[in-house]
C-alpha atoms as a PDB file:
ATOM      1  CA  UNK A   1       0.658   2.596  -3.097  1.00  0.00           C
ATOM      2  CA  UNK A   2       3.184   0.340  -1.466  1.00  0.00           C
ATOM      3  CA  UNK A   3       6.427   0.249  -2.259  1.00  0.00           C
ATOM      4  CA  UNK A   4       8.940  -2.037  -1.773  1.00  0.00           C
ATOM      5  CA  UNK A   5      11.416  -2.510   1.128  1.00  0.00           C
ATOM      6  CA  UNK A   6      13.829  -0.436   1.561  1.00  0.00           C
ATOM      7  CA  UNK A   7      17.838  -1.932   2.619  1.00  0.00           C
ATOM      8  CA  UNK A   8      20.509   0.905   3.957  1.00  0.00           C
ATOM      9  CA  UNK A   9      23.677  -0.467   3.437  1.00  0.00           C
ATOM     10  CA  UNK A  10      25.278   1.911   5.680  1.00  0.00           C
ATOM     11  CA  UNK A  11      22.729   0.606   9.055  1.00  0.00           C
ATOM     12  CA  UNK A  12      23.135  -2.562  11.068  1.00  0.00           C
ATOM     13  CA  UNK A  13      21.286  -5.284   9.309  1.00  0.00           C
ATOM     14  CA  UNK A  14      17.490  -6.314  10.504  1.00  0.00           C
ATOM     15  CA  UNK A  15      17.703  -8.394  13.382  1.00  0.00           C
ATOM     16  CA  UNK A  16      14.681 -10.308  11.497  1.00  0.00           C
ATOM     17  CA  UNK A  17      12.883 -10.745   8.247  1.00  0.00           C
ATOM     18  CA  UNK A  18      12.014  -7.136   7.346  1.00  0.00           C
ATOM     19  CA  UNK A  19      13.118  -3.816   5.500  1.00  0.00           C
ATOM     20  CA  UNK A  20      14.674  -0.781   6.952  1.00  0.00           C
ATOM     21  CA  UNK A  21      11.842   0.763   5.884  1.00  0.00           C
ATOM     22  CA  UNK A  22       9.151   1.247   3.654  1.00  0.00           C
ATOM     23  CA  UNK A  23       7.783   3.595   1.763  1.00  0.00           C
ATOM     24  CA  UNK A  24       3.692   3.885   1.205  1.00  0.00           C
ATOM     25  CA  UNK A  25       1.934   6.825  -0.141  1.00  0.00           C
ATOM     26  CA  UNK A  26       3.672  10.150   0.812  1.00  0.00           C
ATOM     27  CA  UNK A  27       4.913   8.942   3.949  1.00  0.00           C
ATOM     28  CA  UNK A  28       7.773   6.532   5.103  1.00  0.00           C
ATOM     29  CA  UNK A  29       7.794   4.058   7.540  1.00  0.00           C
ATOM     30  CA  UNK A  30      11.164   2.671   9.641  1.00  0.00           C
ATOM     31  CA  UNK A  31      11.292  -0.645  11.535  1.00  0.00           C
ATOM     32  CA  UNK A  32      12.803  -0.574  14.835  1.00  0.00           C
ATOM     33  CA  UNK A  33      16.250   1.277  14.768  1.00  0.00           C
ATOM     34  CA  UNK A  34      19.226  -0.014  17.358  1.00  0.00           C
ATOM     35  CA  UNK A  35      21.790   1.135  18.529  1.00  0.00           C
ATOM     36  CA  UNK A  36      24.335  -1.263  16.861  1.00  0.00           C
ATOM     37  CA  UNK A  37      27.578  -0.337  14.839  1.00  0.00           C
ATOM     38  CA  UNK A  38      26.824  -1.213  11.521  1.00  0.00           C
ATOM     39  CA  UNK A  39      30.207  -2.609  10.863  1.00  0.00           C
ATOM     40  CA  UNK A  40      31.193  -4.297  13.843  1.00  0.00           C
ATOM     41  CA  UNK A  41      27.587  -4.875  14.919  1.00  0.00           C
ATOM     42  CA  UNK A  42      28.793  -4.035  18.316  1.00  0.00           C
ATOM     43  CA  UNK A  43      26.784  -2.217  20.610  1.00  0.00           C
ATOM     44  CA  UNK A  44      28.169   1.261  21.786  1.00  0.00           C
ATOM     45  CA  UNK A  45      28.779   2.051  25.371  1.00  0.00           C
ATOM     46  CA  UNK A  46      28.239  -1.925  26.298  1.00  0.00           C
ATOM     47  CA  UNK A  47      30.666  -3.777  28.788  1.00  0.00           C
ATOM     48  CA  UNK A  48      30.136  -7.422  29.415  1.00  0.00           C
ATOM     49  CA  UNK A  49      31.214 -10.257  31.768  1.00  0.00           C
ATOM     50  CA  UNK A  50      33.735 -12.779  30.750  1.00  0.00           C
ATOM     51  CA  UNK A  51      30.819 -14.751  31.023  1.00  0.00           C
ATOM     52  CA  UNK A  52      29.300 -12.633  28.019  1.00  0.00           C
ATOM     53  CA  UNK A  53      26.425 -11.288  30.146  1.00  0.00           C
ATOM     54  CA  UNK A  54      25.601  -7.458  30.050  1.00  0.00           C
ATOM     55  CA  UNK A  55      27.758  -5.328  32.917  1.00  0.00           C
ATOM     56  CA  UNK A  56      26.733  -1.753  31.795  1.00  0.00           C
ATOM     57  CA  UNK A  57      25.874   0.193  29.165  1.00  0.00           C
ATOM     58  CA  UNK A  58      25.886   4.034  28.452  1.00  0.00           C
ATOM     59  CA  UNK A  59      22.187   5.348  27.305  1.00  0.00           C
ATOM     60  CA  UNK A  60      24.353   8.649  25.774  1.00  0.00           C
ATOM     61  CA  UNK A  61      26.277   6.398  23.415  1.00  0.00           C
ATOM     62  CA  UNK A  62      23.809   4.549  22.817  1.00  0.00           C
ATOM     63  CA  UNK A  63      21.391   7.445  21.862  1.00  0.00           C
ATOM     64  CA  UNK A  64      24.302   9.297  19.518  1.00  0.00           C
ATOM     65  CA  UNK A  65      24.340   6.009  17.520  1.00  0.00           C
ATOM     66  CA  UNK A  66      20.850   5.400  17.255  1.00  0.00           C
ATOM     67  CA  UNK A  67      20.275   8.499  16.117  1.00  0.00           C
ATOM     68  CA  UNK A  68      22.811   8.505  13.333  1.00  0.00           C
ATOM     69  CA  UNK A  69      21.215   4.880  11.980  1.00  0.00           C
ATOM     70  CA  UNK A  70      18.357   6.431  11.837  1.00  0.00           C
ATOM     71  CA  UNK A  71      19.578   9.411   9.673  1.00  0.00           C
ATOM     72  CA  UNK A  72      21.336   6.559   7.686  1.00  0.00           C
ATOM     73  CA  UNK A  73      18.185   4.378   7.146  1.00  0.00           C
ATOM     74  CA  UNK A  74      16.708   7.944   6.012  1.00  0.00           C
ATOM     75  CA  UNK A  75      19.457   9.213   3.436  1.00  0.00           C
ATOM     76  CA  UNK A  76      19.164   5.836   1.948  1.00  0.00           C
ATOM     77  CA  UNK A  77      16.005   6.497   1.611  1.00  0.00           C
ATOM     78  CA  UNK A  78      16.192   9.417  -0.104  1.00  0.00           C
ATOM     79  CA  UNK A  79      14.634  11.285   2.772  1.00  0.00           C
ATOM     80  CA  UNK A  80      16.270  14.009   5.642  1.00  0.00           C
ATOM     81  CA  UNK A  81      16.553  13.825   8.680  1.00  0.00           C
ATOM     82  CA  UNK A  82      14.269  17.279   8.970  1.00  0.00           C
ATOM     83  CA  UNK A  83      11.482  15.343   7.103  1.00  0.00           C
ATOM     84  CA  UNK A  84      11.033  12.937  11.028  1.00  0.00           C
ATOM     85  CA  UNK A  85       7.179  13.391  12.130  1.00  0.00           C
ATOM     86  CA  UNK A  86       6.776  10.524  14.321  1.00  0.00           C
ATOM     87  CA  UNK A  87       9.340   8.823  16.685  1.00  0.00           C
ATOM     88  CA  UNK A  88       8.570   6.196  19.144  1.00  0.00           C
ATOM     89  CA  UNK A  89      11.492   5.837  21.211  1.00  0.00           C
ATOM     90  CA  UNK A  90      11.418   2.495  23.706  1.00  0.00           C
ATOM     91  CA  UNK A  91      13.753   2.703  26.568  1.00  0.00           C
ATOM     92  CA  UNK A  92      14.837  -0.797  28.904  1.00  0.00           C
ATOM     93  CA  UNK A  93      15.054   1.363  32.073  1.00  0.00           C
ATOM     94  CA  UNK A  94      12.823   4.356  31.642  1.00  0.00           C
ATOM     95  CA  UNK A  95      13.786   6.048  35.412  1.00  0.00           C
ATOM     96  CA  UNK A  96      17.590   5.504  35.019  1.00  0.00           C
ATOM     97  CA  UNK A  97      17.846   6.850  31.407  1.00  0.00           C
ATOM     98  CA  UNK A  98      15.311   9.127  30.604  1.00  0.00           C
ATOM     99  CA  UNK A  99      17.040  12.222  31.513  1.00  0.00           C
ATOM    100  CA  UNK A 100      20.173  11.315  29.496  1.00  0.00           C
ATOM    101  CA  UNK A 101      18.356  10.125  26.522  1.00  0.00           C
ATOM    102  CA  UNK A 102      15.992  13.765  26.639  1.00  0.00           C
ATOM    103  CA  UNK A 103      19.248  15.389  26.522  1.00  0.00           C
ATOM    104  CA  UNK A 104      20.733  14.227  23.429  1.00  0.00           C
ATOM    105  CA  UNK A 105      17.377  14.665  22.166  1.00  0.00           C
ATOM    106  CA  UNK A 106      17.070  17.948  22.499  1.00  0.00           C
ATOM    107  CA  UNK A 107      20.626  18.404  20.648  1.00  0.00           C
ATOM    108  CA  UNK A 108      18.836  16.800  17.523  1.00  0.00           C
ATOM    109  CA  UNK A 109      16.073  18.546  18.065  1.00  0.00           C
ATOM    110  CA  UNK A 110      16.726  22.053  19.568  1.00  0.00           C
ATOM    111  CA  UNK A 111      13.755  23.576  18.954  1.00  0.00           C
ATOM    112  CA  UNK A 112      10.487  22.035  19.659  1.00  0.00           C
ATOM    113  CA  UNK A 113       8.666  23.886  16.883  1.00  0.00           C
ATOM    114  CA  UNK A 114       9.818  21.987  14.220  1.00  0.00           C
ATOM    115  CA  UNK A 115      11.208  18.675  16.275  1.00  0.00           C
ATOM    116  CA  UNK A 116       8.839  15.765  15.262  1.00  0.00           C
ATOM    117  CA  UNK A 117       6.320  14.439  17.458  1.00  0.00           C
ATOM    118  CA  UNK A 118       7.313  11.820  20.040  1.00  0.00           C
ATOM    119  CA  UNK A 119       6.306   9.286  22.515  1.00  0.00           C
ATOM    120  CA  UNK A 120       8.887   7.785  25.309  1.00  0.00           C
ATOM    121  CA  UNK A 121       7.945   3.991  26.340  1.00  0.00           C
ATOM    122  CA  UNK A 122       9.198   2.293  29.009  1.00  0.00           C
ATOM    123  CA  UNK A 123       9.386  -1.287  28.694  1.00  0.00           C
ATOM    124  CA  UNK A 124      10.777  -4.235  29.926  1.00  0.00           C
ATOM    125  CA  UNK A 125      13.633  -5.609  27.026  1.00  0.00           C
ATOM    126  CA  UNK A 126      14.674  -5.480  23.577  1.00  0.00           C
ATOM    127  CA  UNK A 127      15.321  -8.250  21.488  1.00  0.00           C
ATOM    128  CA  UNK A 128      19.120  -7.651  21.605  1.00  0.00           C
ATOM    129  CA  UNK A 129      20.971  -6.610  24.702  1.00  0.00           C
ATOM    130  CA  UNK A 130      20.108  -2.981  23.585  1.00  0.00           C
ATOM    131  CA  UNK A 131      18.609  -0.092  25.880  1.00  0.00           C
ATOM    132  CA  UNK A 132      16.734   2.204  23.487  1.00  0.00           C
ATOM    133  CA  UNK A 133      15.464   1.691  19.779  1.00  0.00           C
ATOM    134  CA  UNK A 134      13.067   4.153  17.813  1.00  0.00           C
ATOM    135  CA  UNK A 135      10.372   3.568  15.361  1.00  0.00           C
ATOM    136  CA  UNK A 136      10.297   6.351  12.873  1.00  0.00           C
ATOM    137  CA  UNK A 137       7.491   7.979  10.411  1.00  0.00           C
ATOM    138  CA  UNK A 138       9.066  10.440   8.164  1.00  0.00           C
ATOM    139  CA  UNK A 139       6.952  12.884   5.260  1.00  0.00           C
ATOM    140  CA  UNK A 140       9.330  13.182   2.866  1.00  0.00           C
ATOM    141  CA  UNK A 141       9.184  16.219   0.756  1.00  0.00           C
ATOM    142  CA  UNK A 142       9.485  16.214  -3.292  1.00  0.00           C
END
């Protein structure tokens, strides 16, 4: 059974027209999670231009506060952050930030045994001036 979609007040808002996340069967499924500060909707670690345009950024920063949206989208789901099974995690610039983003990782997740599953994609942009978002599947337990 589908259920309906979920809202976490405490995570940015949707850059589109979907959920947080949804719930169907005995799992639970996340959109895309940013980076962005859900009450300034600022982006951590992100300098710009006067002109506006992206100067730098800081995948470390970036990572922390992805990772705590996520946990957010989760608690208001009713689900922990131990009950993760699936993360796709999308980086902008996979050769300049991989090694930063693994190790903030591997504080989340310090042992590999019971870290969820994963899969690292590098691609080419994000829809917001963003450099890593995750997609999530979590198994809640009852």
């Amino acid at each position: 059974m589908v259920g309906a979609g979920i809202h976490a007040a405490s995570a940015p808002k949707a850059v589109g027209s979907y959920p947080h996340a949804r719930r169907v069967g005995d799992l639970l499924f996340l959109s895309g999670i940013g980076p962005r500060d859900p009450a300034t909707n600022s982006i951590p670690g992100n300098e710009t231009n006067p002109d506006g345009k992206l100067r730098s950024y800081d995948i470390t920063a970036q990572t922390h506060a992805v990772f705590a949206n996520v946990r957010a989208v989760l608690e208001a789901s009713g689900t922990r952050w131990e009950d993760l099974v699936d993360v796709t995690v999308y980086l902008t610039d996979m050769a300049r930030d991989f090694a930063a983003y693994n190790a903030v990782w591997a504080e989340y997740f310090p042992d590999p045994a019971t870290a969820p599953c994963r899969t690292t994609l590098g691609i080419t942009a994000l829809p917001t001036p963003i450099a890593i978002e995750l997609k999530c599947i979590a198994a809640p337990k009852e």
